[in-house]
Protein backbone atom coordinates (compact mmCIF):
# COMPACT_ATOMS: atom_id res chain seq x y z
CA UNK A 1 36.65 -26.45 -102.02
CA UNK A 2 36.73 -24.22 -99.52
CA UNK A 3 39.74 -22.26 -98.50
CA UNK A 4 40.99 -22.93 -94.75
CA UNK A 5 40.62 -20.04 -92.66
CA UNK A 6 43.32 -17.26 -91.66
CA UNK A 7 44.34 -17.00 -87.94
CA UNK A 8 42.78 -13.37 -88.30
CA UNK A 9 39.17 -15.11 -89.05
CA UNK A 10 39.81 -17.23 -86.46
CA UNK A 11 40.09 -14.34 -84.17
CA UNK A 12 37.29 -12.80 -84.73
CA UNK A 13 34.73 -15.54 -84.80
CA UNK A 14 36.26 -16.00 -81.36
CA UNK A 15 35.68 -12.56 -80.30
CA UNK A 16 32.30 -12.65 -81.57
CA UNK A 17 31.49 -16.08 -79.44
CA UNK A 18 33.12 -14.42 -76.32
CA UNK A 19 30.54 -11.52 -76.90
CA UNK A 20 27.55 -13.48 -77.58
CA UNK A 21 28.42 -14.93 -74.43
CA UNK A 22 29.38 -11.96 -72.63
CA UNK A 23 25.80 -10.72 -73.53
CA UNK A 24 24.45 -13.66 -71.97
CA UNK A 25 26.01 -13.35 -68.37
CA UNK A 26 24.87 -9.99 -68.71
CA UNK A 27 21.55 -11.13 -69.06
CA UNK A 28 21.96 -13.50 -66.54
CA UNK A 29 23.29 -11.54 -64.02
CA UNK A 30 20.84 -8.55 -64.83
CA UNK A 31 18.13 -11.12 -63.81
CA UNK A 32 20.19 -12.69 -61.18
CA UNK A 33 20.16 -8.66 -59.47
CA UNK A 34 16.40 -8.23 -60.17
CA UNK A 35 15.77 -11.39 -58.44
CA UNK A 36 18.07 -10.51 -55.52
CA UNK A 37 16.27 -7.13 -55.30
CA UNK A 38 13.12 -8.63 -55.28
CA UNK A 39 14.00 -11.12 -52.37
CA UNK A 40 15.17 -8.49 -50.20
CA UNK A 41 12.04 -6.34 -50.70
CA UNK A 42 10.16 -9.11 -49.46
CA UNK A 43 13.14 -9.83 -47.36
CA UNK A 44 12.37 -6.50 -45.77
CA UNK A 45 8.42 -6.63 -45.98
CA UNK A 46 8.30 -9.72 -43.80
CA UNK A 47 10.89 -8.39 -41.43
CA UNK A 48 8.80 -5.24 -40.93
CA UNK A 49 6.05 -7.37 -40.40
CA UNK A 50 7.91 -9.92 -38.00
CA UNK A 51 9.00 -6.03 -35.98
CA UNK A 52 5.29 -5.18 -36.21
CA UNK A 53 3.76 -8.48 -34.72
CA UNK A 54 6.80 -8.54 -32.09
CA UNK A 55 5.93 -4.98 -30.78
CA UNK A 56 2.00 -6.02 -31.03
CA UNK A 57 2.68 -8.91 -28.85
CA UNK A 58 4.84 -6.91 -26.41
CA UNK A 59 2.57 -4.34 -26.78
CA UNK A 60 -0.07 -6.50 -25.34
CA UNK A 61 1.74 -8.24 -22.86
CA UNK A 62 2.86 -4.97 -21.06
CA UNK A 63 -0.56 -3.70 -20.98
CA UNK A 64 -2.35 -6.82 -19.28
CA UNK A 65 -3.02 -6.74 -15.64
CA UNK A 66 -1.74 -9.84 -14.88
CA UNK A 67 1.60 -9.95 -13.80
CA UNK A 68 3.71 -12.23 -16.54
CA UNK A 69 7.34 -13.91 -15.63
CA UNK A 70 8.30 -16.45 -18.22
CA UNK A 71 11.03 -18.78 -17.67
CA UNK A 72 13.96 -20.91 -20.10
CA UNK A 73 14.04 -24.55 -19.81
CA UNK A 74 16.82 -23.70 -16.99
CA UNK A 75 14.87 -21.50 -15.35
CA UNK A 76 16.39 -18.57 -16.08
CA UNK A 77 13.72 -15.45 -16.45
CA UNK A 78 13.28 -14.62 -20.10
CA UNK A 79 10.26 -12.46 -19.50
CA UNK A 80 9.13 -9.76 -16.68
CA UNK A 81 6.38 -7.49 -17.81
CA UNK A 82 4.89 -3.73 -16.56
CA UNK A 83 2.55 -5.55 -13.86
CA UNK A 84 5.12 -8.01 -12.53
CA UNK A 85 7.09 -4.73 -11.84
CA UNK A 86 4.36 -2.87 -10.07
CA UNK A 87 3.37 -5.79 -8.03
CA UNK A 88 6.76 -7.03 -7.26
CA UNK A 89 8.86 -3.73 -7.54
CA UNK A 90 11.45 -5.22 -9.13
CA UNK A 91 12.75 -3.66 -12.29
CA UNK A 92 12.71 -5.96 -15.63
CA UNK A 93 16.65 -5.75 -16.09
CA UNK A 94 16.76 -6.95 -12.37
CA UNK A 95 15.30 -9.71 -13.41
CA UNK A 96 15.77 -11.10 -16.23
CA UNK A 97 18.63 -12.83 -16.81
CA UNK A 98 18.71 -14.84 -13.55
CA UNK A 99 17.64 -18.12 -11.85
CA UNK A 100 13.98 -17.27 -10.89
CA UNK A 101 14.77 -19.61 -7.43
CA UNK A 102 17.46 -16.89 -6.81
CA UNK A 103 15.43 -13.67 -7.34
CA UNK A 104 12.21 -15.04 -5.44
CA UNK A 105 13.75 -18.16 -3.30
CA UNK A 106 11.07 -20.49 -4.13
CA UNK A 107 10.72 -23.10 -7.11
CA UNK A 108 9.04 -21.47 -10.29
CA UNK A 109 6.12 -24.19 -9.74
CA UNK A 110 3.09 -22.70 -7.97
CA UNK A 111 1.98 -24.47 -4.79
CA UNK A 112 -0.84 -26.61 -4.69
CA UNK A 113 -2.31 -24.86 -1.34
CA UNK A 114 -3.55 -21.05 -2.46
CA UNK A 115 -2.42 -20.06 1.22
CA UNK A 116 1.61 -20.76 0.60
CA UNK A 117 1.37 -18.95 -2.74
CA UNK A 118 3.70 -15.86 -2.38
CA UNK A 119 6.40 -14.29 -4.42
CA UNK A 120 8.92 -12.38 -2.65
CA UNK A 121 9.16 -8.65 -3.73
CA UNK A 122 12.47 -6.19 -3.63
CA UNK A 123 11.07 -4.75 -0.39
CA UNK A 124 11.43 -8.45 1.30
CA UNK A 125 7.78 -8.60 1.73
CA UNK A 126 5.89 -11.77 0.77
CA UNK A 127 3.43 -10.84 -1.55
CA UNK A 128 0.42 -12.98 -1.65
CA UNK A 129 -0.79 -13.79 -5.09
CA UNK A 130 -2.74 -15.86 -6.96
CA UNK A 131 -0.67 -17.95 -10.11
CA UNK A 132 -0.88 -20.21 -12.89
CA UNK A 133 1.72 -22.03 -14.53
CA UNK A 134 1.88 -22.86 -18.44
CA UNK A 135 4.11 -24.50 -20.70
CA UNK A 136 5.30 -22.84 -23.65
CA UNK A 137 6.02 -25.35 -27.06
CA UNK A 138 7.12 -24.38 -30.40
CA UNK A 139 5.44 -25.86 -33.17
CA UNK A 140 7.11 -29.34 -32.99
CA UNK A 141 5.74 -29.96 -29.60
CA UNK A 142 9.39 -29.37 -28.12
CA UNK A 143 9.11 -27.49 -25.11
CA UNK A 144 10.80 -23.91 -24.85
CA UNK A 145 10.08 -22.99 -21.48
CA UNK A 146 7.79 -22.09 -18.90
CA UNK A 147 5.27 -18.85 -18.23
CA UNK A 148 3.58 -17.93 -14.87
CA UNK A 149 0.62 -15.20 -14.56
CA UNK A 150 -0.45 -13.66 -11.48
CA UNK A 151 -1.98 -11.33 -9.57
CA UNK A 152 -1.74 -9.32 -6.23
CA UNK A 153 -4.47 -10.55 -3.60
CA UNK A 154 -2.90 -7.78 -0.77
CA UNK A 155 -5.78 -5.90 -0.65
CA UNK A 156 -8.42 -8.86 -0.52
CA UNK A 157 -5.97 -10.17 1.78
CA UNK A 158 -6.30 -6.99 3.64
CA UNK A 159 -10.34 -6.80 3.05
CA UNK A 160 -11.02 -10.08 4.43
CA UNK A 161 -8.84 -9.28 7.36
CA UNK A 162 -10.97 -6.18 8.14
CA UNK A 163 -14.13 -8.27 7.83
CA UNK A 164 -12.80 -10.39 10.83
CA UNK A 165 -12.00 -7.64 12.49
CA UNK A 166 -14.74 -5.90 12.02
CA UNK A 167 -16.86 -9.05 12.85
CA UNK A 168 -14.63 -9.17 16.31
CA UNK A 169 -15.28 -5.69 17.25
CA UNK A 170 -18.85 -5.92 16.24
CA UNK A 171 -18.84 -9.13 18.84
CA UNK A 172 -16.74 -6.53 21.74
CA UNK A 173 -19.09 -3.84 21.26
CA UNK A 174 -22.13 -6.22 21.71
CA UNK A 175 -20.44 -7.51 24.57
CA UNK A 176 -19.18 -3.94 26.21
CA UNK A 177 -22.27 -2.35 25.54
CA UNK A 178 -23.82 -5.53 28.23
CA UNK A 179 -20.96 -4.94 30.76
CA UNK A 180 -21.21 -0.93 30.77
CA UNK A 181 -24.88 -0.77 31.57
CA UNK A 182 -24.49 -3.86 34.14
CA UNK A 183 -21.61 -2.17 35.44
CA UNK A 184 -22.90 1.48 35.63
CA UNK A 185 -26.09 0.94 38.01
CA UNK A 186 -24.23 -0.24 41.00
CA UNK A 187 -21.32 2.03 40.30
CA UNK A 188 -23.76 4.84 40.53
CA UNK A 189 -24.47 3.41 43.90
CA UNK A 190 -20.57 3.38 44.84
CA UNK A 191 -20.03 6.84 43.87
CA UNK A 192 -23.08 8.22 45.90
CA UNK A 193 -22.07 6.17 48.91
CA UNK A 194 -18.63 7.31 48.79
CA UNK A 195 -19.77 10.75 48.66
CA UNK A 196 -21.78 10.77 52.17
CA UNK A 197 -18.58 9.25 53.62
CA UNK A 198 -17.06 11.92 52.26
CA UNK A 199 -19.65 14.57 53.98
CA UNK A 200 -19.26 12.52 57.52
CA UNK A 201 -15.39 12.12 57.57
CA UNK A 202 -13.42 15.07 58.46
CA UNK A 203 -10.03 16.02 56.12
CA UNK A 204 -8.04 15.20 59.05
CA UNK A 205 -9.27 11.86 59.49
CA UNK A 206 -6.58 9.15 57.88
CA UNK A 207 -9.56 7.36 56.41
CA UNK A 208 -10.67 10.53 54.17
CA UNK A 209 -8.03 9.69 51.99
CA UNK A 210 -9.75 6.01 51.39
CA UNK A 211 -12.55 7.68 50.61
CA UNK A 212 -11.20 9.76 48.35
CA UNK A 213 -9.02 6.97 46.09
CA UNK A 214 -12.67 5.22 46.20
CA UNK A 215 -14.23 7.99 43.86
CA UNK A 216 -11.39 8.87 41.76
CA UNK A 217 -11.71 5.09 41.27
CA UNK A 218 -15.43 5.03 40.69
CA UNK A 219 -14.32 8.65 38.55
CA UNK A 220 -12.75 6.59 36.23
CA UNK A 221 -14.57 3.55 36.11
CA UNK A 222 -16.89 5.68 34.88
CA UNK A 223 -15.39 6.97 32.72
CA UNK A 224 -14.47 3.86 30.99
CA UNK A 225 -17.76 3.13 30.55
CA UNK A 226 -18.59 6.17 29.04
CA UNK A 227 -16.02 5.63 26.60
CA UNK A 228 -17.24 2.00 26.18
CA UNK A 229 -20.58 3.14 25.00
CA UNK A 230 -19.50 5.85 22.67
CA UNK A 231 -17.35 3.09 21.11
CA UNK A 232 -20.26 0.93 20.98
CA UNK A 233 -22.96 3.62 19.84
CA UNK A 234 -23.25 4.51 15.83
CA UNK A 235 -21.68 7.51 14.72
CA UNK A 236 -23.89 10.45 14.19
CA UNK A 237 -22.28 12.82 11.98
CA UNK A 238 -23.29 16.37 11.11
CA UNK A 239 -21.00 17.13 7.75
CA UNK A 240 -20.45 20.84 6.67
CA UNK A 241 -17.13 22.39 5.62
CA UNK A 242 -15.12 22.94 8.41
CA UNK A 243 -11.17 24.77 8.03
CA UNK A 244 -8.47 22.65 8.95
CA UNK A 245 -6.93 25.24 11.51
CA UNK A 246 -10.42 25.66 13.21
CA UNK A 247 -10.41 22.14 13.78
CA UNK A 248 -6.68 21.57 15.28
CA UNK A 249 -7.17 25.23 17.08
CA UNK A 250 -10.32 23.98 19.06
CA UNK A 251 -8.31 21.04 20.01
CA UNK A 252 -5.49 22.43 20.98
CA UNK A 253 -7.74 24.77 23.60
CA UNK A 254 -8.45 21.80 25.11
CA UNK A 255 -5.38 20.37 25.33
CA UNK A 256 -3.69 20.34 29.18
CA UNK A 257 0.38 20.42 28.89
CA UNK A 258 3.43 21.78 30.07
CA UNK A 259 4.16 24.66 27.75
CA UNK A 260 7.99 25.19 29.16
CA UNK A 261 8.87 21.14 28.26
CA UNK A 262 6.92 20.73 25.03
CA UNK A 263 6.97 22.46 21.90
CA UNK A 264 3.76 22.70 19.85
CA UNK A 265 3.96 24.21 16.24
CA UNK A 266 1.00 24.11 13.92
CA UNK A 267 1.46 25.24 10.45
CA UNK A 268 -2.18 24.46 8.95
CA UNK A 269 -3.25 27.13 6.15
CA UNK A 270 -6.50 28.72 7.45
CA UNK A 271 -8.03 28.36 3.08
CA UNK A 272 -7.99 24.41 3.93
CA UNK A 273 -11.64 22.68 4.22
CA UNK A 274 -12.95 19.56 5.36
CA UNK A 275 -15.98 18.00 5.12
CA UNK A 276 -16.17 17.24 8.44
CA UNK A 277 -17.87 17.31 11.66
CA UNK A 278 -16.08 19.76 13.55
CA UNK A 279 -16.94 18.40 17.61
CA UNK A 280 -16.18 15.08 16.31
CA UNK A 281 -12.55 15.77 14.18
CA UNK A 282 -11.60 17.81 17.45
CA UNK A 283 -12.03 14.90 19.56
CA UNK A 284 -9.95 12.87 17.15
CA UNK A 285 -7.29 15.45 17.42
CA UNK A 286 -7.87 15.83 21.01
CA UNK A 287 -7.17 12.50 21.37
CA UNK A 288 -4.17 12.38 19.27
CA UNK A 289 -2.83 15.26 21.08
CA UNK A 290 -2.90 13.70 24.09
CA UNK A 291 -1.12 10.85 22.92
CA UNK A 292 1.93 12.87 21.87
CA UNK A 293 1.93 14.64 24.75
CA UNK A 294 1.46 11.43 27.04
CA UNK A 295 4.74 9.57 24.77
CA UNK A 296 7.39 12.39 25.29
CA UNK A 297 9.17 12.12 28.46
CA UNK A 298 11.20 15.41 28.87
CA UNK A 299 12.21 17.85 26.04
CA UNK A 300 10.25 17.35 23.37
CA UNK A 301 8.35 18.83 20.03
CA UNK A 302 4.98 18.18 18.18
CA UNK A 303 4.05 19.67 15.07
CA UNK A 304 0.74 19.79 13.00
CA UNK A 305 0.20 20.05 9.72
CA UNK A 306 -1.89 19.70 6.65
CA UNK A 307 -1.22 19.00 2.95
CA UNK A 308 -3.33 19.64 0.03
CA UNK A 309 -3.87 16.58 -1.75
CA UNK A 310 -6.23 17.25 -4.68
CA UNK A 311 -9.61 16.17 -3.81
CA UNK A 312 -8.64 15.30 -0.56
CA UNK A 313 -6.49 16.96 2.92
CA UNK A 314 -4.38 15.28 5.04
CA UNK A 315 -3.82 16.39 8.15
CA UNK A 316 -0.79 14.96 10.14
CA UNK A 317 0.59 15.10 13.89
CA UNK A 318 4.18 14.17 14.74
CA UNK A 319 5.88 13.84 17.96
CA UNK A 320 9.64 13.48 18.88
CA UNK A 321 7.96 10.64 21.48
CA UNK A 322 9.34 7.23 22.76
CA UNK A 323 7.91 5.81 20.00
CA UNK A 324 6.25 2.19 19.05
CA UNK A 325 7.33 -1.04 17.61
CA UNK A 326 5.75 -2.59 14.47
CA UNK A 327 4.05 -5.13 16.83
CA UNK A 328 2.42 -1.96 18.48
CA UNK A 329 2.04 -0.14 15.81
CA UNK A 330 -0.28 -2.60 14.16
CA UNK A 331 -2.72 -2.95 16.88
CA UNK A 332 -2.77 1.10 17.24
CA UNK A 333 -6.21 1.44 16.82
CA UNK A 334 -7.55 -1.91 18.41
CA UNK A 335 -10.15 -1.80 21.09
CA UNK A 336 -8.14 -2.51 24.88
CA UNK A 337 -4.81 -2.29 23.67
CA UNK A 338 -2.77 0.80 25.29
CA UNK A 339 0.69 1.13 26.05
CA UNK A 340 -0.34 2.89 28.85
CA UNK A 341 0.01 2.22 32.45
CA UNK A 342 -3.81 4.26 32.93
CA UNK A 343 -4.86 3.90 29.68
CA UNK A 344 -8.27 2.44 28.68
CA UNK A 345 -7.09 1.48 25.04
CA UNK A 346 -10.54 3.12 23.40
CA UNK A 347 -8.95 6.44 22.11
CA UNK A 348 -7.92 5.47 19.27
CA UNK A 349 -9.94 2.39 18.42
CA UNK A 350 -13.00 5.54 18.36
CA UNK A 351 -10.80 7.97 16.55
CA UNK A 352 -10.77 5.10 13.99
CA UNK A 353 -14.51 4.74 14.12
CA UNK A 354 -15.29 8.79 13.84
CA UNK A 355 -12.51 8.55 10.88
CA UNK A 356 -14.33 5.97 9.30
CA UNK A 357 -17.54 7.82 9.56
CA UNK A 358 -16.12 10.59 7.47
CA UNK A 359 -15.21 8.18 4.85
CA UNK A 360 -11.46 9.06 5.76
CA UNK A 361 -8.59 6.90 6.47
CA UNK A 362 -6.03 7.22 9.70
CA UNK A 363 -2.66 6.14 9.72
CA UNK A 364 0.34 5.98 11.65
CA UNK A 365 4.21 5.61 11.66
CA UNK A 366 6.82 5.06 13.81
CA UNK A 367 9.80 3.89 15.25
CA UNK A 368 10.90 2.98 19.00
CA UNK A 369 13.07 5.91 20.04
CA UNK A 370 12.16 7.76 16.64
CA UNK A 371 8.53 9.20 17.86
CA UNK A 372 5.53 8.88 16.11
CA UNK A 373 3.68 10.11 12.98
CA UNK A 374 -0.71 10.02 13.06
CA UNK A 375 -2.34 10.73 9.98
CA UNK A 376 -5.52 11.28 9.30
CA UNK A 377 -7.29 12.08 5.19
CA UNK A 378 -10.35 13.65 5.05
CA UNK A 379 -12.46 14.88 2.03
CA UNK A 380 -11.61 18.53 0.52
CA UNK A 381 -15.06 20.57 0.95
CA UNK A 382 -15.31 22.81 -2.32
């Protein structure tokens, strides 16, 4: 018969369950830790993955050419990439963050005509474009929001507008070219009648001074047709390097002005070359000249000068002149329009065409009041 067991035994059996068990949460929990530290290393694998494939894909979506604005189901902009900021000029935390009908004051959906498709950029200017909307779904089908890609059609815009006008001016020059010759034979005859009046008719006689209006008028009727068929004849260019200051020096010896009202400072380095035809480029500048001269009405200042930029030179006049509006400005260099009372309005519509010739490119900018800024690039000559 066995004898019943002390409080003491008791104890320790007790003791040595509680250890037994002990051991086993220890166990436990040592596995418990490994599994835990096993979870977050994958944990942290597929997060460095996720990071990866996030940066890939923004990666890629700031380096297409396409401009990319994506849009919440409120229409809020989630999205505005690199391009969307170089066609657009607004920055991406200018963006996003707000209605899209509030940065661009249209609806997000693109038109259905290609003409009205425009977005409006930070300058105010409509941009045309050319867009297509998608719709963006998770994997359930449930619809997260809206993405629009684009891209900027200003310069085919601007391309097909110089195709029409170079298909008008091609249609004026046919035309003026008909007119000049039609118009110079019997204004040959005008001017050679005028002259024997001239011989026959005495200084003193009140009708001299008819005669006289009648061939500065013939004078310069001819010499709008002179300048008609220059504009209408190809440009024949002779290219050689030509220095900068040669070219505005030869113009300014032609150039007929009051010396006491306006100021003319040139400050074109003598090292700078053109490739350039130098009898043309001095008409341009001639031309120009004359301009600046012709727009300042008392007191007033031109200066000249000439940049280095790289592969090219630009060489720029600017006047303290009255100036032209944006209207004006715009149709500087189109055949017959002059904002002068005597003015033929071929000037600069040729100094376009010899610019062209070059393979240059002439520009302008002003401001009523402000006077005016011509530009004109050229080709360095190494």
């Amino acid at each position: 018969m066995n004898e019943p067991t002390t409080d003491m035994e008791t104890l320790v059996q007790a003791v040595e369950a509680l250890n037994r068990s002990t051991h086993a949460w220890e166990a436990a929990f040592r596995g418990l830790q490994k599994q835990v530290l096993q979870l977050d290393q994958e944990l942290a694998e597929k997060n460095r993955e996720l990071a990866l494939t996030s940066d890939y894909l923004s990666s890629l979506l700031e380096s297409v050419s396409d401009g990319v604005i994506a849009v919440n189901p409120e229409g809020v902009v989630t999205r505005f990439n690199r391009a969307a900021t170089l066609i657009l000029g607004h920055a991406r935390d200018e963006v996003e963050g707000r209605p899209f009908s509030e940065v661009f004051d249209r609806d997000f959906t693109a038109p259905v005509l290609p003409s009205a498709m425009l977005l409006r950029a930070k300058s105010g200017r409509m941009t045309p474009i050319s867009e297509r909307d998608s719709t963006v779904l998770d994997a359930s089908g449930r619809q997260w929001g809206k993405v629009k890609t684009f891209h900027d059609l200003s310069e085919v815009t601007a391309l097909r507008e110089q195709v029409r006008q170079l298909d008008r001016l091609a249609a004026i020059g046919e035309m003026a070219a008909t007119v000049a010759h039609e118009i110079r034979n019997p204004l040959g005859g005008i001017r050679g009648f005028a002259s024997f009046l001239a011989q026959d008719i005495p200084e003193s006689d009140p009708n001299r001074r008819l005669v006289d209006k009648i061939l500065v008028g013939a004078a310069s009727l001819d010499k709008i047709v002179t300048e008609l068929l220059e504009y209408t004849r190809p440009v024949a260019l002779t290219l050689r390097p030509t220095s900068c200051a040669d070219i505005v020096s030869s113009a300014l010896a032609f150039l007929t002005y009051e010396a006491d009202r306006i100021q003319i400072d040139s400050t074109v380095p003598t090292h700078l070359k053109v490739l350039a035809d130098p009898g043309m480029m001095r008409q341009v500048f001639l031309n120009v000249l004359i301009n600046a001269v012709q727009s300042i009405n008392g007191p007033g200042r031109i200066s000249i000068q000439a940049e280095d930029c790289g592969n090219q030179v630009q060489l720029s006049v600017r006047d303290t002149g009255c100036g032209m509006s944006a209207e004006q400005l715009e149709k500087l260099c189109s055949p017959f329009f002059t904002t002068k009372e005597k003015g033929t309005g071929l000037g600069m519509a040729l100094c376009q065409k010899i610019i062209d010739g070059h393979g240059g490119r002439l520009s302008a900018e002003s401001d009523p009041g402000q006077g005016t800024a011509i530009h004109v690039i050229l080709s360095k000559a190494e």
